[in-house]
C-alpha atoms as a PDB file:
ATOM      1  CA  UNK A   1       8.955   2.523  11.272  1.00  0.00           C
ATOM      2  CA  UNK A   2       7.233   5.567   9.281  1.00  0.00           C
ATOM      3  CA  UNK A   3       7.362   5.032   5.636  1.00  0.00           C
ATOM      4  CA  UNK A   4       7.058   8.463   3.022  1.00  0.00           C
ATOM      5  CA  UNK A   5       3.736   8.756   1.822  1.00  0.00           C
ATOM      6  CA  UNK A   6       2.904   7.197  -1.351  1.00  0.00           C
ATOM      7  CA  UNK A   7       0.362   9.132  -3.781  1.00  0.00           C
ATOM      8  CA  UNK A   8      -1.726   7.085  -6.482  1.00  0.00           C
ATOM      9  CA  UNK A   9       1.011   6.112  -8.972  1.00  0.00           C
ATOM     10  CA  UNK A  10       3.227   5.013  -5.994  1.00  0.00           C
ATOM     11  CA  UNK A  11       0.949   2.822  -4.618  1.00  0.00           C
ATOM     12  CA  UNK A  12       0.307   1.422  -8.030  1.00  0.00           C
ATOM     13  CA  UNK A  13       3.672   1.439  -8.786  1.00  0.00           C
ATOM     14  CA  UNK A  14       4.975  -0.251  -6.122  1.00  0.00           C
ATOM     15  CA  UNK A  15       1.893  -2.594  -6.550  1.00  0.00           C
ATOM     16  CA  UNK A  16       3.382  -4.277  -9.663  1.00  0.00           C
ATOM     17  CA  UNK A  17       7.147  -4.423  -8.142  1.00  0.00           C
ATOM     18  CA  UNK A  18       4.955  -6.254  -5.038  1.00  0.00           C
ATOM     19  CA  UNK A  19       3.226  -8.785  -7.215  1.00  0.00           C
ATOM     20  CA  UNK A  20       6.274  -9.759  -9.245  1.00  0.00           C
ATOM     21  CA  UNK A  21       9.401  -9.658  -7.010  1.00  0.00           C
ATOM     22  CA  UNK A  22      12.269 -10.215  -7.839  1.00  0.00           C
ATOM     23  CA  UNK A  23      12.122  -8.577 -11.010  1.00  0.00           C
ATOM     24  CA  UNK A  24      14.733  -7.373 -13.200  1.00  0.00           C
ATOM     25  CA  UNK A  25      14.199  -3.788 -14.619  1.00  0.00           C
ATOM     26  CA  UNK A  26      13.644  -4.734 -18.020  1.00  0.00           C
ATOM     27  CA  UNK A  27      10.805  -6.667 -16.979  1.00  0.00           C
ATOM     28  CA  UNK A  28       9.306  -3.993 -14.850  1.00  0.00           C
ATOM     29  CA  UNK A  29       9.424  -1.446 -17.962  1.00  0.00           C
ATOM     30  CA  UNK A  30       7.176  -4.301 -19.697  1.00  0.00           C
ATOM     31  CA  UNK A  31       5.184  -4.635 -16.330  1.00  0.00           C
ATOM     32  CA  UNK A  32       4.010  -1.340 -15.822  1.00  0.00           C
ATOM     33  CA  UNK A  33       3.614  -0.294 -20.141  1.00  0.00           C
ATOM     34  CA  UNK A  34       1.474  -3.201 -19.607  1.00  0.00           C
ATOM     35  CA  UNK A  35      -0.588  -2.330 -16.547  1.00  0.00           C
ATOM     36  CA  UNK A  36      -0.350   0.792 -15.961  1.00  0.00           C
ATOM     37  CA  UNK A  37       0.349   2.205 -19.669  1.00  0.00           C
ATOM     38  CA  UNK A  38       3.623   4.000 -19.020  1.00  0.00           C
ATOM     39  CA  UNK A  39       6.622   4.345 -20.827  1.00  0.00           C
ATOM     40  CA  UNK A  40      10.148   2.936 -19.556  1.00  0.00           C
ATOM     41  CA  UNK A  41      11.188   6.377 -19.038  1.00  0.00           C
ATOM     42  CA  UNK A  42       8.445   6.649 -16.666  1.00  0.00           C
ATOM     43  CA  UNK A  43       8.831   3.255 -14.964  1.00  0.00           C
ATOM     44  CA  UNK A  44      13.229   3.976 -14.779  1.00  0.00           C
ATOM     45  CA  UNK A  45      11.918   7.331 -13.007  1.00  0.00           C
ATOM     46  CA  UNK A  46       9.741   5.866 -10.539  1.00  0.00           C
ATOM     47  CA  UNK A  47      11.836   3.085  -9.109  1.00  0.00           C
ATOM     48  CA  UNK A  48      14.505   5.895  -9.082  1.00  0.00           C
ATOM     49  CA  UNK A  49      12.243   8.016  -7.286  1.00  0.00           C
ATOM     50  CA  UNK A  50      11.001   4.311  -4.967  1.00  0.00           C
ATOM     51  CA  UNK A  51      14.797   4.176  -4.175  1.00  0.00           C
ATOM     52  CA  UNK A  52      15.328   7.533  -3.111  1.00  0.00           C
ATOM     53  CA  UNK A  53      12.127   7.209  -0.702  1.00  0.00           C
ATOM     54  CA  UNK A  54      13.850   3.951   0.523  1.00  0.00           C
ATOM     55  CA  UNK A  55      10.959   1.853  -0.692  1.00  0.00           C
ATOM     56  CA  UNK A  56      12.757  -0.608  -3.404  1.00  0.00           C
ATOM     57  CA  UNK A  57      15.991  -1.273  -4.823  1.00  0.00           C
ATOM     58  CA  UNK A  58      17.564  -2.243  -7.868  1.00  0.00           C
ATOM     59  CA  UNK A  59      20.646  -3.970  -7.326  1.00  0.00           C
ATOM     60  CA  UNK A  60      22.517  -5.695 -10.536  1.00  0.00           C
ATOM     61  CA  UNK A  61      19.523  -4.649 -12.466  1.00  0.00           C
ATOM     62  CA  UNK A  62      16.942  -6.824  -9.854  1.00  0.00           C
ATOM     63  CA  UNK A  63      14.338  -4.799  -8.041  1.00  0.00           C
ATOM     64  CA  UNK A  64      12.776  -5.882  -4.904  1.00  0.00           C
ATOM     65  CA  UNK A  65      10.476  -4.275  -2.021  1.00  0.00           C
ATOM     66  CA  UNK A  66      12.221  -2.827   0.994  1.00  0.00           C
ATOM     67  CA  UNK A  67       8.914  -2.725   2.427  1.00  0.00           C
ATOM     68  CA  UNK A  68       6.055  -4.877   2.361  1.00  0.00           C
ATOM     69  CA  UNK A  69       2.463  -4.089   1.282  1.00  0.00           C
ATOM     70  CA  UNK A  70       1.212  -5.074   4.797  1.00  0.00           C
ATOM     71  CA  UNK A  71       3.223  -2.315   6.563  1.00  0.00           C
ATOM     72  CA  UNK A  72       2.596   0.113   3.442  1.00  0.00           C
ATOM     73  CA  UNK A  73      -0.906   0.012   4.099  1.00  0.00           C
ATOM     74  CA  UNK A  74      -0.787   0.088   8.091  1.00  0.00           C
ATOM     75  CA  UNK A  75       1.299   2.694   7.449  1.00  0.00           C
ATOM     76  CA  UNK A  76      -1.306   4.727   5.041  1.00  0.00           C
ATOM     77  CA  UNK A  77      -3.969   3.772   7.096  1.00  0.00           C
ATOM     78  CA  UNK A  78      -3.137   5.131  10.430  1.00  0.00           C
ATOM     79  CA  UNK A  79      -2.212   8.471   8.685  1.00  0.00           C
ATOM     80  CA  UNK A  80      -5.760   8.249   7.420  1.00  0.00           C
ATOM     81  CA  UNK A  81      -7.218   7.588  10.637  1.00  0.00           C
ATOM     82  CA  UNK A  82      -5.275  10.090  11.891  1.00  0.00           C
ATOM     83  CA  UNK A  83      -5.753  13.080   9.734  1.00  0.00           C
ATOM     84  CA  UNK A  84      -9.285  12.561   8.703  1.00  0.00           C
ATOM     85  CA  UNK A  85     -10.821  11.264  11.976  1.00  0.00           C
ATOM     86  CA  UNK A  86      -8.604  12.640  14.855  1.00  0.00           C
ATOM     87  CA  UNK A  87      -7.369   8.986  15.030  1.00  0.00           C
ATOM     88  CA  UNK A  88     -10.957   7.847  16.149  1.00  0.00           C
ATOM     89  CA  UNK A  89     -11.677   4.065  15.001  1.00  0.00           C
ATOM     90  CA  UNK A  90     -15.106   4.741  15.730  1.00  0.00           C
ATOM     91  CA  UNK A  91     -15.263   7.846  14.107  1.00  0.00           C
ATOM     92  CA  UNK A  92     -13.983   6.027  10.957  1.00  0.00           C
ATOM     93  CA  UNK A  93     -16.482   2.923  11.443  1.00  0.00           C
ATOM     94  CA  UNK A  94     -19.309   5.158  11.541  1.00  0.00           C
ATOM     95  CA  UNK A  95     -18.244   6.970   8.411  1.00  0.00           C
ATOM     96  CA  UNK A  96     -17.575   4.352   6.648  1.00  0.00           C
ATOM     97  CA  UNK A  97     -20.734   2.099   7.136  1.00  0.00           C
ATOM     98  CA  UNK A  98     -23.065   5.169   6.570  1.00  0.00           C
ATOM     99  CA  UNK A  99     -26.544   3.592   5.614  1.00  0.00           C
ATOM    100  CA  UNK A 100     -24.774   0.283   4.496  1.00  0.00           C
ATOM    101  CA  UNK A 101     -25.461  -2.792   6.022  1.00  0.00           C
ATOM    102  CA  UNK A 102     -23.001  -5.536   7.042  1.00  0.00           C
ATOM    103  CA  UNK A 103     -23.096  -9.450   6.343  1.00  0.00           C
ATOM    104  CA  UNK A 104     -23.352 -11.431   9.907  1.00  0.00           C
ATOM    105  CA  UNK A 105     -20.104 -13.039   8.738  1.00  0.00           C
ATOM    106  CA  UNK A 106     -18.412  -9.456   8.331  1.00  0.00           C
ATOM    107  CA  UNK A 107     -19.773  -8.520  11.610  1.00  0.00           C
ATOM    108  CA  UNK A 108     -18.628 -11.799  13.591  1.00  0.00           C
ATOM    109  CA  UNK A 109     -15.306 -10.917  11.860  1.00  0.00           C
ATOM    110  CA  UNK A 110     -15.261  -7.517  13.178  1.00  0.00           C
ATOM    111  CA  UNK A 111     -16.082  -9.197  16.416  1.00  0.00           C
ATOM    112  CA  UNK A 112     -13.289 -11.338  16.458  1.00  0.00           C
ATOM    113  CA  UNK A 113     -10.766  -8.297  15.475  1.00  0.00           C
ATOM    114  CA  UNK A 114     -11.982  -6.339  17.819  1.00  0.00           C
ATOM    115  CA  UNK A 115     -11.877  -9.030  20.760  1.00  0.00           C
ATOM    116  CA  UNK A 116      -8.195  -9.760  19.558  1.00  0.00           C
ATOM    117  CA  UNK A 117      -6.769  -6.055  20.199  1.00  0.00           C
ATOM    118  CA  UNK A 118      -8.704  -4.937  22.994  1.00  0.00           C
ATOM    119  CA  UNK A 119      -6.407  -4.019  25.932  1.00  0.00           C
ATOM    120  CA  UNK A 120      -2.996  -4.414  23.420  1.00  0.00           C
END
């Protein structure tokens, strides 16, 4: 399933509903004037705005995740791939190592990942 595309304060948003779930409203006003410095006008328009998307609810004053983080950020990450690099993994590796260099444990990792989706 496709999720809408989230922009910076969704992401963070839905972040801090993410790291405390289940939380009731009143708590998530205190949440996000606390980590992300809004008001609770701002925070009661987001998770309207996170419900309309189909993202989170708040039922009975309880909001939860409709969606997890995991399949947020496959989600944002193939659109990436896709619009940036035509799709191409490669294109994106090569991009995004530059000039760096990579730990033997990262690369035995990226081994490993690799071996586990070829031919899926």
């Amino acid at each position: 399933m496709e999720y809408p595309k989230l922009c910076e304060s969704d992401w963070r948003f839905m972040t801090v509903i993410w790291d405390s779930e289940p939380v009731s409203s009143t708590a998530l006003a205190a949440l996000c004037l606390e980590k992300l410095g809004w008001k609770k006008s701002t925070t009661y328009t987001m998770l309207k705005k996170m419900t309309e998307k189909g993202l989170a609810k708040n039922e009975d004053t309880i909001v939860t995740a409709l969606v997890s983080r995991d399949q947020v950020q496959k989600n944002e990450s193939e659109r990436f791939l896709t619009q940036t690099f035509a799709g191409s993994l490669p294109g994106f590796l090569a991009a995004f190592l530059g000039n760096r260099t990579i730990t033997e444990e990262e690369a035995d990792e990226l081994i490993r990942m690799i071996e586990e989706h070829k031919g899926k």
